[in-house]
C-alpha atoms as a PDB file:
ATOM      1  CA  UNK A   1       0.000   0.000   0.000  1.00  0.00           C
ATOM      2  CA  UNK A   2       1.690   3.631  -0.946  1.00  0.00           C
ATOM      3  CA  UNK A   3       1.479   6.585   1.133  1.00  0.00           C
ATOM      4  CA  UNK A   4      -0.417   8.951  -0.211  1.00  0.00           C
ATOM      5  CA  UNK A   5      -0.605  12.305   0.706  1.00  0.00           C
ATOM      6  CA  UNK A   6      -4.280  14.317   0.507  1.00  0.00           C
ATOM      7  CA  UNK A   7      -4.897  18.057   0.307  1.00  0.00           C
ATOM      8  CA  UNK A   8      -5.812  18.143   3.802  1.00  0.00           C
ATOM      9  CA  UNK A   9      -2.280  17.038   5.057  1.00  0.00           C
ATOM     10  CA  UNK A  10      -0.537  19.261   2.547  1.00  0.00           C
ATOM     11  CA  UNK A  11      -2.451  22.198   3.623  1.00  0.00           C
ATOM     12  CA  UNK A  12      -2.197  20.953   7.379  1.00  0.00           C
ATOM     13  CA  UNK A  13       1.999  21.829   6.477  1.00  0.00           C
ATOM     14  CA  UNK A  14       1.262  25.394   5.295  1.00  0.00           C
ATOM     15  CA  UNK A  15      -0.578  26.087   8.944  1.00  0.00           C
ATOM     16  CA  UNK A  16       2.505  24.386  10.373  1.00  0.00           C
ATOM     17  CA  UNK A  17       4.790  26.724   8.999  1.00  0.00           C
ATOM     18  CA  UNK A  18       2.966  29.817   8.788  1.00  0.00           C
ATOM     19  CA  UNK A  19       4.318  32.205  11.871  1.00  0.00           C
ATOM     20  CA  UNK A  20       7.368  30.717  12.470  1.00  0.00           C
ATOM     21  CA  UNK A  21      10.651  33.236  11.770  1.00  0.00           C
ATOM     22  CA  UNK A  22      12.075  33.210   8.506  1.00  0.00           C
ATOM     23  CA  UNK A  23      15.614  30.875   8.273  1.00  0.00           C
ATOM     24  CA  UNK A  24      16.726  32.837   5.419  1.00  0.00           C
ATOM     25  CA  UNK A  25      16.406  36.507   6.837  1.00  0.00           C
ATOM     26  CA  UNK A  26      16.614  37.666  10.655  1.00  0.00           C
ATOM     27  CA  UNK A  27      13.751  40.073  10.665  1.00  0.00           C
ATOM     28  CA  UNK A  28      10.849  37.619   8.895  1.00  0.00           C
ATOM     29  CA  UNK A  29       8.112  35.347   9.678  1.00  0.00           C
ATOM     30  CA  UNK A  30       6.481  33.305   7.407  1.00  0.00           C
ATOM     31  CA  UNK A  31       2.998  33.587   6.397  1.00  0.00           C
ATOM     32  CA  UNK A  32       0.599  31.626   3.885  1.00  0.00           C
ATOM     33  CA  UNK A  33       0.709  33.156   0.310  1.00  0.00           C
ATOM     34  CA  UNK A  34       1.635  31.827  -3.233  1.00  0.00           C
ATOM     35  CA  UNK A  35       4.758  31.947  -5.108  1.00  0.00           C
ATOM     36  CA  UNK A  36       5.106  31.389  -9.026  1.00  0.00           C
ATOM     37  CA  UNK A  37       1.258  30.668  -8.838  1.00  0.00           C
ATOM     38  CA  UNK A  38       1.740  27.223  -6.263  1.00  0.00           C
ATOM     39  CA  UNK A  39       0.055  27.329  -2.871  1.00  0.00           C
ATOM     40  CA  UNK A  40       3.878  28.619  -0.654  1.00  0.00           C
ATOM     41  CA  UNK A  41       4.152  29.941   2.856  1.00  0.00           C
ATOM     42  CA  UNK A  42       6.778  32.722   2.226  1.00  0.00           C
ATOM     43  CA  UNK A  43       8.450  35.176   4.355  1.00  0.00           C
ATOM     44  CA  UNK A  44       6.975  38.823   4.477  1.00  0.00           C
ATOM     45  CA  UNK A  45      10.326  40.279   4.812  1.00  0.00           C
ATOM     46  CA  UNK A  46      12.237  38.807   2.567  1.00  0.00           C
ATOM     47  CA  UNK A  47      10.195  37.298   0.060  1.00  0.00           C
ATOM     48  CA  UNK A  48      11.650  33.689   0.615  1.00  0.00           C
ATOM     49  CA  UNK A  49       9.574  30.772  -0.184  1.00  0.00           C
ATOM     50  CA  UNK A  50       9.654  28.450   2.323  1.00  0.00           C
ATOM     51  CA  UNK A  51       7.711  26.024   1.214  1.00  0.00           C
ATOM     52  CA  UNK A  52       5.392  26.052  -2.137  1.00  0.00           C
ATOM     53  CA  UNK A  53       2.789  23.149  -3.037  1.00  0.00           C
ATOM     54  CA  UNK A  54       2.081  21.862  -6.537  1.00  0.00           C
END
């Protein structure tokens, strides 16, 4: 049996990560958005995905 992953855990990971500080800047936090038209969490500051969905 494969593991497949549904919508509701992928968008259980973008609440995960949204809030937390950015590890690519020192003043961010990350926050649920879309980058290069995917479902991301990205950092406000720095414009950094973090994560992106297809």
């Amino acid at each position: 049996m494969q593991n497949v992953e549904t919508t509701d855990d992928r968008h259980k990971l973008i609440d995960e990560l949204t809030g937390r500080p950015c590890s690519f800047c020192d003043d961010g936090s990350l926050m649920s958005g879309s980058y290069k038209g995917n479902r991301a969490v990205i950092c406000e500051g720095c414009e950094t995905p973090a994560a992106q969905l297809w």
